[in-house]
Protein backbone atom coordinates (compact mmCIF):
# COMPACT_ATOMS: atom_id res chain seq x y z
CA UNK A 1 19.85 -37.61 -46.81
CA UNK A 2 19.01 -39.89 -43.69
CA UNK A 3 20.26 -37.36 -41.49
CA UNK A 4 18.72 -34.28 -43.14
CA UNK A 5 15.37 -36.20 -42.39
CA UNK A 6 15.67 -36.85 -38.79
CA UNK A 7 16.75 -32.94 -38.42
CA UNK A 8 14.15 -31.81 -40.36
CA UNK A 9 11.75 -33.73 -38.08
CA UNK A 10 13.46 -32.75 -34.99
CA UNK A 11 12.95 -29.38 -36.09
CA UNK A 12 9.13 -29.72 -36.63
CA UNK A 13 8.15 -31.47 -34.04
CA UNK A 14 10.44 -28.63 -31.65
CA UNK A 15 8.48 -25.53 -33.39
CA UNK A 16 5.20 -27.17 -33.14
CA UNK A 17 5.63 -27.69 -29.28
CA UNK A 18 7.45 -24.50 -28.87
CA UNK A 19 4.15 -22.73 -30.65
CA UNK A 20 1.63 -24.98 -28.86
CA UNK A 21 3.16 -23.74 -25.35
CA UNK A 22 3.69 -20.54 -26.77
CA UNK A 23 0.02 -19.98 -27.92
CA UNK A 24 -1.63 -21.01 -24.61
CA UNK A 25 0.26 -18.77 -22.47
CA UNK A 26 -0.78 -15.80 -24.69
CA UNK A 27 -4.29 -17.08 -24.34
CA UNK A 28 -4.15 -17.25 -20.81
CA UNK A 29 -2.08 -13.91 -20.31
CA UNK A 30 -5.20 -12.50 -22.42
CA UNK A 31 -7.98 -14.31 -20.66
CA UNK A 32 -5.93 -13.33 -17.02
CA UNK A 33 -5.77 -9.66 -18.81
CA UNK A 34 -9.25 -9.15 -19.64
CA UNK A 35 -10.67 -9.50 -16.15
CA UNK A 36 -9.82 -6.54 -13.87
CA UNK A 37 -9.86 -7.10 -10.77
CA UNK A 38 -9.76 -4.68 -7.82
CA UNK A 39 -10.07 -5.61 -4.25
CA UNK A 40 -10.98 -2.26 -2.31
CA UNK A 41 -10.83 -5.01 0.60
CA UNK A 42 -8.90 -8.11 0.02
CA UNK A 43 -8.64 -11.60 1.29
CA UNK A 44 -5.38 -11.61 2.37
CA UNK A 45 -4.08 -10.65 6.30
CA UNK A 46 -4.48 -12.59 9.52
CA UNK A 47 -7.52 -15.14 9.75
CA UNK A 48 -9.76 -14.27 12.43
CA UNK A 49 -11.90 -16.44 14.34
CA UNK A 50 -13.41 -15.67 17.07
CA UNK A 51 -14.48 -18.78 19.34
CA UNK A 52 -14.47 -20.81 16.45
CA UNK A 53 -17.47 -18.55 14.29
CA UNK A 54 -17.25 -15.36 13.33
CA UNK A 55 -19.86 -13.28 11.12
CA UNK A 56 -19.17 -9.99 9.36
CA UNK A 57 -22.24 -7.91 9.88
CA UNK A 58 -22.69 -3.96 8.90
CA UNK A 59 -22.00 -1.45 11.34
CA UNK A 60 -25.69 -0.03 12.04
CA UNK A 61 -24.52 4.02 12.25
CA UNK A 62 -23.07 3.75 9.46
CA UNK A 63 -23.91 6.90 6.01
CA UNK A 64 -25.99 5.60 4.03
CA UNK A 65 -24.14 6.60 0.86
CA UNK A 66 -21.45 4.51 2.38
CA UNK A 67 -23.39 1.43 2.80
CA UNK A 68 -24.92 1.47 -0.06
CA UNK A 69 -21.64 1.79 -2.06
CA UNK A 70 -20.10 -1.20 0.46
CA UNK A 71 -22.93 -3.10 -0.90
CA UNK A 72 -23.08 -2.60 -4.34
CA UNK A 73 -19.42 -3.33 -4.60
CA UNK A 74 -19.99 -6.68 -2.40
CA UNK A 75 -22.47 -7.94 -4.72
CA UNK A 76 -20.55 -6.73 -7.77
CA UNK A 77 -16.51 -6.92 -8.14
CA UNK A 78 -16.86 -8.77 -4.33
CA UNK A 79 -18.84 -11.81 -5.97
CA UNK A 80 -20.70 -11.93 -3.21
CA UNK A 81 -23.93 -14.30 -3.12
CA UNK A 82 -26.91 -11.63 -3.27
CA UNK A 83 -29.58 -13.64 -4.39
CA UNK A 84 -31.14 -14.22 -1.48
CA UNK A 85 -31.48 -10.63 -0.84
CA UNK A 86 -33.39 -9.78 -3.72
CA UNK A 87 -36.91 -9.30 -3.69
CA UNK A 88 -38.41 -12.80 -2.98
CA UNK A 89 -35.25 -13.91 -1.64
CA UNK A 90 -35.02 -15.75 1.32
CA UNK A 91 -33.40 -13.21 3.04
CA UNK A 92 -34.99 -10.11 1.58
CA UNK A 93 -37.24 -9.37 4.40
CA UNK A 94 -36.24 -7.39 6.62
CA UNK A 95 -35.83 -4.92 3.50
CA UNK A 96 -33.84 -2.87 4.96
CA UNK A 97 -29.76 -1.39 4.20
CA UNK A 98 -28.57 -2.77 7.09
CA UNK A 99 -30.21 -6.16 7.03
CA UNK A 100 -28.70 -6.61 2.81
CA UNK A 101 -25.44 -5.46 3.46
CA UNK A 102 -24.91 -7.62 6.48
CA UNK A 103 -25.96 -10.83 4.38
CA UNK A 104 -24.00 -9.57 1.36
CA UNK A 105 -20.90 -8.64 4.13
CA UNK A 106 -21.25 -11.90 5.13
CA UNK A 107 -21.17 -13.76 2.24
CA UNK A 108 -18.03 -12.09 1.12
CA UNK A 109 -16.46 -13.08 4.34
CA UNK A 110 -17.33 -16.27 4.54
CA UNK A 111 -16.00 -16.68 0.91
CA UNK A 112 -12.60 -15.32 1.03
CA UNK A 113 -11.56 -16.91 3.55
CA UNK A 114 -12.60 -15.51 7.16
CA UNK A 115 -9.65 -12.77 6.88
CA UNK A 116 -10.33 -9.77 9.39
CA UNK A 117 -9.52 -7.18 6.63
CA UNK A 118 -12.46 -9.40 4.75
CA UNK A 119 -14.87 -7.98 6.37
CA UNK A 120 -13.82 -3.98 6.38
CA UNK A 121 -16.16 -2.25 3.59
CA UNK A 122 -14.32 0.89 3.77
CA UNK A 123 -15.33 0.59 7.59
CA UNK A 124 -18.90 -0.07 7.56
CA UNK A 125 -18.91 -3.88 8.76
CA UNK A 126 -17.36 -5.44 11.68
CA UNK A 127 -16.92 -8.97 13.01
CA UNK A 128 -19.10 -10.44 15.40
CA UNK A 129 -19.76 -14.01 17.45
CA UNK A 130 -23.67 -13.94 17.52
CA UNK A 131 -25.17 -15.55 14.87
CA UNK A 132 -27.02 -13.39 12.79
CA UNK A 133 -29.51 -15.74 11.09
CA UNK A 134 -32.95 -16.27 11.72
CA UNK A 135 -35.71 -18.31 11.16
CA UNK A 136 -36.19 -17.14 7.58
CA UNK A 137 -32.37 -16.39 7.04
CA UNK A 138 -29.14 -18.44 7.36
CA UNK A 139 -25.80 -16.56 7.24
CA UNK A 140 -23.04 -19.01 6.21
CA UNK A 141 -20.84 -19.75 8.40
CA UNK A 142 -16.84 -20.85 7.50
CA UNK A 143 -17.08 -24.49 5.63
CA UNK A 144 -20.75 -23.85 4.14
CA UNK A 145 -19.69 -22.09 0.81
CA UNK A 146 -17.15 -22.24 -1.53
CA UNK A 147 -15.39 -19.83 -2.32
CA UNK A 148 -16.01 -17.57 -5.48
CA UNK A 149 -12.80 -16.40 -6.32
CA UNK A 150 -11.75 -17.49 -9.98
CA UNK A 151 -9.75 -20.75 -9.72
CA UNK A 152 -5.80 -20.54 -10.88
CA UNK A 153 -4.80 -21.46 -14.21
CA UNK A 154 -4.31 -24.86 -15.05
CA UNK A 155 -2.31 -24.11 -17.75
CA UNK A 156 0.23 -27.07 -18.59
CA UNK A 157 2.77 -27.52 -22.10
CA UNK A 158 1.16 -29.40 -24.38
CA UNK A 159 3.20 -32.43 -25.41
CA UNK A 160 2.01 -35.54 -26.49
CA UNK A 161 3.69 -39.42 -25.93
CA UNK A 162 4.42 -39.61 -29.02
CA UNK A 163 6.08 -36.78 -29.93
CA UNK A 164 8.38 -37.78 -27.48
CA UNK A 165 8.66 -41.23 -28.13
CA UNK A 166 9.21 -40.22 -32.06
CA UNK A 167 12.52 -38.00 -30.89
CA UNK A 168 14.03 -40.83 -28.87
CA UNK A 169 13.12 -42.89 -31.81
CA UNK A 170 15.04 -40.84 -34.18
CA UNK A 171 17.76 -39.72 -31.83
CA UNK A 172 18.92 -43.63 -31.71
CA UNK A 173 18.61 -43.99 -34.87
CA UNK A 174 20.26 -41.51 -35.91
CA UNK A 175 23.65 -43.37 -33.82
């Protein structure tokens, strides 16, 4: 009967953890699942500094229709920080294509990481070493943001003490 017992338990107490670790990956597949993410220009590649600061600025030139799409995907799927640039932003003024995209450009760049093929926009930016900023405006630079990319999972089995504690317990018993 003893021995029944202790098997039974051992048997519970191995389900329940199995399900527990079981039911939090699925949650985290799903939650990892649910947020597409495409990268028409990703963070990865060859970090590029140049002298020490680098800024990614648009390409003045440029179509329009291009820009504006760079932009919009920036300050969208990029994550980039485009509140300033909206109207009564610090940075709004000058309102102009150039002058948003080059602070949202930026801000992307200086977010994921500095990488060279972080600052491409389909072609419409480019790196350069003179600052950008003005009085009004301050570009980040490399160390001044954090980045926005979602932070990996922290996902770790669930097992208490004394769960643990109660199957040593009943393994030497059980002898």
């Amino acid at each position: 009967m003893r021995r029944n017992l202790v098997w039974l338990l051992l048997s519970f107490i191995f389900v329940e953890c199995w399900l527990v670790g079981a039911i939090g990956a699925m949650v985290q597949e799903k939650a990892d699942a649910a947020t597409p993410f495409t990268t028409p220009s990703p963070p990865e590649g060859n970090t590029t500094f140049l002298d020490g600061t680098a800024w990614c600025v648009a390409l003045a030139g440029v179509p329009q229709m291009d820009l504006q799409n760079a932009l919009d995907w920036a300050c969208g799927p990029g994550k980039a920080d485009c509140s300033p640039i909206q109207t009564g932003g610090r940075c709004f003024d000058p309102d102009t294509l150039v002058a948003h995209a080059s602070f949202a450009f930026n801000s992307y760049y200086q977010q994921n990481g500095n990488s060279d093929i972080a600052c491409n926009f389909g072609g419409t930016a480019t790196l350069t070493k003179s600052n950008p900023s003005d009085e009004e405006c301050s570009y980040d630079t490399s160390g001044s943001i954090k980045s926005s990319a979602p932070q990996l999972s922290n996902h770790k089995p669930q097992i208490t003490w004394w769960k643990l504690a109660m199957i040593v317990l009943l393994l030497y018993a059980r002898n």
